[in-house]
N, C-alpha and C. Protein backbone atom coordinates (compact mmCIF):
# COMPACT_ATOMS: atom_id res chain seq x y z
N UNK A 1 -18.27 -5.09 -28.47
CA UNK A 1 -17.51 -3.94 -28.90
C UNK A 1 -16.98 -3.20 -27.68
N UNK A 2 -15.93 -3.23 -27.85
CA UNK A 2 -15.33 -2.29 -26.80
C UNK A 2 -15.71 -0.80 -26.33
N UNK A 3 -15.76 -0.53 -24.98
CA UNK A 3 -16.03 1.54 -25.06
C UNK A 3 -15.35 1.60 -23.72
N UNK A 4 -15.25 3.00 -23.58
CA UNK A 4 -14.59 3.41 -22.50
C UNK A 4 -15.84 4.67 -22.10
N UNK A 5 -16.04 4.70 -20.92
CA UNK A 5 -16.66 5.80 -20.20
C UNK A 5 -15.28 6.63 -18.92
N UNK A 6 -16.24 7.65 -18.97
CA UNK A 6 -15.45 8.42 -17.84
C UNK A 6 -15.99 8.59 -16.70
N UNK A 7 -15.91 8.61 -15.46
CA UNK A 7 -17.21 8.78 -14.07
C UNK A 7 -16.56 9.76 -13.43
N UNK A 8 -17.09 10.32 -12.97
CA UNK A 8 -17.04 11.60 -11.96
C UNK A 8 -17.39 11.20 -11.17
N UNK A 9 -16.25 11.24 -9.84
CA UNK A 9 -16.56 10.48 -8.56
C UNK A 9 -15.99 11.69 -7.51
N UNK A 10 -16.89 12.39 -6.98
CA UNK A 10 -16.60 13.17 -5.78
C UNK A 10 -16.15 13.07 -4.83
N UNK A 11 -16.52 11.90 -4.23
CA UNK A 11 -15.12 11.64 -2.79
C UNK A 11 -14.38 10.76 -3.60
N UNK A 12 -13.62 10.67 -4.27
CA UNK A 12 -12.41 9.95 -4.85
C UNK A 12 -11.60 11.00 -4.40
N UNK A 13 -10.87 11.12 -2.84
CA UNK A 13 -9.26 11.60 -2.45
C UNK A 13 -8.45 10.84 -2.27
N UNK A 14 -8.37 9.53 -2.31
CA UNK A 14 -6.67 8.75 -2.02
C UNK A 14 -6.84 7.69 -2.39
N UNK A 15 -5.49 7.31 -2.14
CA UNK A 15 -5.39 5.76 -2.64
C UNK A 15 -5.74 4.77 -1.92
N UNK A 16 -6.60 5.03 -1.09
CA UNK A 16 -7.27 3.81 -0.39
C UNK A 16 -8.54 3.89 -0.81
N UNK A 17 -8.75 5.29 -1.57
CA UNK A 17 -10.49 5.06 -2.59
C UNK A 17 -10.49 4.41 -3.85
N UNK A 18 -8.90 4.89 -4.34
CA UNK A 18 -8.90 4.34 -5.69
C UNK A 18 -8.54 2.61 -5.25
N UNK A 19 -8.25 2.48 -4.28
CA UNK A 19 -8.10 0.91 -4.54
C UNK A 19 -9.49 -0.34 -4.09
N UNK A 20 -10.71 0.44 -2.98
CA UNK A 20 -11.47 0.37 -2.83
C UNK A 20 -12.24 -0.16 -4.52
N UNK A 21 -12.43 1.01 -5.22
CA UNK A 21 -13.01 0.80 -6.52
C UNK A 21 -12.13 -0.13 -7.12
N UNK A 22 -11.23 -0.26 -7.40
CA UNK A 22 -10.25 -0.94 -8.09
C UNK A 22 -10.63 -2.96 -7.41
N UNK A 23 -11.21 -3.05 -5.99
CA UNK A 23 -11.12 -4.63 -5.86
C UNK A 23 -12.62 -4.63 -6.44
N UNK A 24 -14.08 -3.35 -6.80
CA UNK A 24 -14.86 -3.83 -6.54
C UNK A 24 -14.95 -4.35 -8.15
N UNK A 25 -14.16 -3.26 -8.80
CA UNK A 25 -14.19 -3.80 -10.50
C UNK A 25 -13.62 -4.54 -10.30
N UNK A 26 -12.87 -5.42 -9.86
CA UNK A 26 -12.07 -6.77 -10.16
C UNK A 26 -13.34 -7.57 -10.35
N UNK A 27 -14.71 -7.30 -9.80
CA UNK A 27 -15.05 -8.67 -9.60
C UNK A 27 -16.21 -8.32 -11.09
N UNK A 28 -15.83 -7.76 -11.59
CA UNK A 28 -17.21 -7.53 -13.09
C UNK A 28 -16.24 -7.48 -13.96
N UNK A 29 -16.85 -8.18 -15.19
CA UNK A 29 -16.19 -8.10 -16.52
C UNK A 29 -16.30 -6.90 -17.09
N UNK A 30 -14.89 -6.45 -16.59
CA UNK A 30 -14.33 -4.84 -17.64
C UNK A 30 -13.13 -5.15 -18.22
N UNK A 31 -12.28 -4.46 -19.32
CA UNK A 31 -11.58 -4.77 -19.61
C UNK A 31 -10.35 -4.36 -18.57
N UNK A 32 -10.62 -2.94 -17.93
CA UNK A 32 -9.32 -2.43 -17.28
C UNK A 32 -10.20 -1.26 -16.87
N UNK A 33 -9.11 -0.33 -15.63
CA UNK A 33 -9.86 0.88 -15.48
C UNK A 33 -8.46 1.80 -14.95
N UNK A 34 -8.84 2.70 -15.06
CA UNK A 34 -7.87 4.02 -14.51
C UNK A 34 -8.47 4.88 -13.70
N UNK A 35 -8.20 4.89 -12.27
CA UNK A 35 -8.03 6.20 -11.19
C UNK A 35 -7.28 7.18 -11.47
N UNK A 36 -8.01 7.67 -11.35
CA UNK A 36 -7.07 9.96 -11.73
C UNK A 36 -8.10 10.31 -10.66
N UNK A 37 -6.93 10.29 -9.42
CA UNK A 37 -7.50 10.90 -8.23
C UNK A 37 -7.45 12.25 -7.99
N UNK A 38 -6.31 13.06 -8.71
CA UNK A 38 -6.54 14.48 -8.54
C UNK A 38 -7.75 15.11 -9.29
N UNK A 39 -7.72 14.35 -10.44
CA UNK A 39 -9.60 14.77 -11.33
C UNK A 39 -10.52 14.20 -10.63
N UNK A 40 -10.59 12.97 -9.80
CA UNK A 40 -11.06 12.76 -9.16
C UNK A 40 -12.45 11.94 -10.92
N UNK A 41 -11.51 11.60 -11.07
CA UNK A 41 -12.07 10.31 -12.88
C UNK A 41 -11.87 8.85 -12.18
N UNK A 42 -12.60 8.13 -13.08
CA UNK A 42 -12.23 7.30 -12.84
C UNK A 42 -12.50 6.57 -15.04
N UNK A 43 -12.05 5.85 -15.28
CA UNK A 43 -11.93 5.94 -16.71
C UNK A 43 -12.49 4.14 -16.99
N UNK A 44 -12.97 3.53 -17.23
CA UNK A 44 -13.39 1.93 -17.40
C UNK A 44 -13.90 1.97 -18.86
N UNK A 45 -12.83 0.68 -19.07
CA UNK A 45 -12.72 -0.09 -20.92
C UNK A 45 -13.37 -1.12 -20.55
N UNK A 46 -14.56 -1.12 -21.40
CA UNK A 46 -15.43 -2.53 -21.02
C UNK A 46 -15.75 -2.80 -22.50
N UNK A 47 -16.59 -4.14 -22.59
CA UNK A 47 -17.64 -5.08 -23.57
C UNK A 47 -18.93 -4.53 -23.72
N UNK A 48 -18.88 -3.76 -24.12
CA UNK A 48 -20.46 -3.81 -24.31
C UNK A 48 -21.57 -5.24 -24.39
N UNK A 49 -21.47 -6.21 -24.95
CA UNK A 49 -21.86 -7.61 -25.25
C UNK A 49 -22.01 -8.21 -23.69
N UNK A 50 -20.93 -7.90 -22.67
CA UNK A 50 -20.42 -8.10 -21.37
C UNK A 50 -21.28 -7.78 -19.85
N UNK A 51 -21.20 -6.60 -20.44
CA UNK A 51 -21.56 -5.34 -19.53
C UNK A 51 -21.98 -4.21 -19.79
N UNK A 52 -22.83 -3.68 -18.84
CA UNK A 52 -23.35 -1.73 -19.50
C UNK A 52 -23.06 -0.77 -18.47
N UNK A 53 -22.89 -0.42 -18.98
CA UNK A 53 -22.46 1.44 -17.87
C UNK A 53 -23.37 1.45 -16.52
N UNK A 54 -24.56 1.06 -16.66
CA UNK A 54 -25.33 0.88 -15.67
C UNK A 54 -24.98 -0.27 -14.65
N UNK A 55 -24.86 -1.02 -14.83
CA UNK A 55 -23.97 -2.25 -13.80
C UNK A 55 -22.61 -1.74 -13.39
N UNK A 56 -21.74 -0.79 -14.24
CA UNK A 56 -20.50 -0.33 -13.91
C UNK A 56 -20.72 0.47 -12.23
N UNK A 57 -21.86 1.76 -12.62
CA UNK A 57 -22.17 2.32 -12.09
C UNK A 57 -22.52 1.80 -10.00
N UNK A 58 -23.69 0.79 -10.83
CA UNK A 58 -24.06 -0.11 -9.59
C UNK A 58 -23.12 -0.61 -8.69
N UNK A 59 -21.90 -1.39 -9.45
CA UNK A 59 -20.60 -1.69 -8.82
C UNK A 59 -20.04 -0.51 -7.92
N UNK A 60 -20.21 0.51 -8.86
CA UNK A 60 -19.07 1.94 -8.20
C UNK A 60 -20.14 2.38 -6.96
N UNK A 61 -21.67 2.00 -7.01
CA UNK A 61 -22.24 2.58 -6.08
C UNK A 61 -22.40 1.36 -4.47
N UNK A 62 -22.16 0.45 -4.68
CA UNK A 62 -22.08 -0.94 -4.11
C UNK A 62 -20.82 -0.93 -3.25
N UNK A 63 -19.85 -0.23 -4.03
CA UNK A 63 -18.37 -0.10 -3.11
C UNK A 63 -18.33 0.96 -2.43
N UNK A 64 -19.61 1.59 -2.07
CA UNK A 64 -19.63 3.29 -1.69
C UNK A 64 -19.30 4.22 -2.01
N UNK A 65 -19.27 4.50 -3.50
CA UNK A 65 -18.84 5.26 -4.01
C UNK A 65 -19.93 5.49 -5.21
N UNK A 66 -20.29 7.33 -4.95
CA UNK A 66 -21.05 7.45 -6.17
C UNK A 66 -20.67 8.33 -7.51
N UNK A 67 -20.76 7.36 -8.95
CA UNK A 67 -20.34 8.29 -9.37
C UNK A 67 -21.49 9.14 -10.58
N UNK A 68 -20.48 9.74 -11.56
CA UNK A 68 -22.21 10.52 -12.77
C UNK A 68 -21.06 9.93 -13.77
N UNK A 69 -21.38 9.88 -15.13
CA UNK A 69 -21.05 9.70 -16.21
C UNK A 69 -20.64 10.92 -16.34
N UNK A 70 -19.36 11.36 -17.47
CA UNK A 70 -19.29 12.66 -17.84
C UNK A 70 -18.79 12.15 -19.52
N UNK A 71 -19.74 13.16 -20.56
CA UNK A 71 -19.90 12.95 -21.79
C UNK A 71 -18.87 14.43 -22.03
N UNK A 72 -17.71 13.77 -23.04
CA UNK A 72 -17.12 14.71 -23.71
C UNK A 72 -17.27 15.44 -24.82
């Protein structure tokens, strides 16, 4: 089943962070993701069946980057 989370990523300032995150999700099964560097979001459509928020996380923390979940 598909979901989307949102991450709150504090040093997310440019596009050499958002693309940083962007090769490390290339390499995990998500469906897609979106950088919003002025919110400093980062937005990932995944599988649940696939993958869990917690491996997302690991990835985002693996590429040096830490982020929190933010529940709307």
């Amino acid at each position: 089943m598909e979901k989307q989370i949102k991450i709150h990523v504090d040093s997310l300032d440019c596009a050499a962070c958002a693309a940083t995150i962007g090769k490390a999700f290339e390499k995990i099964k998500i469906i897609n993701h979106n950088v919003i560097i002025p919110l400093k979001e980062v937005y990932v459509n995944f599988d649940e069946e696939q993958i869990d928020e917690e491996q997302i996380l690991k990835t985002l923390k693996q590429s040096g980057y830490k982020g929190k979940l933010v529940n709307d």
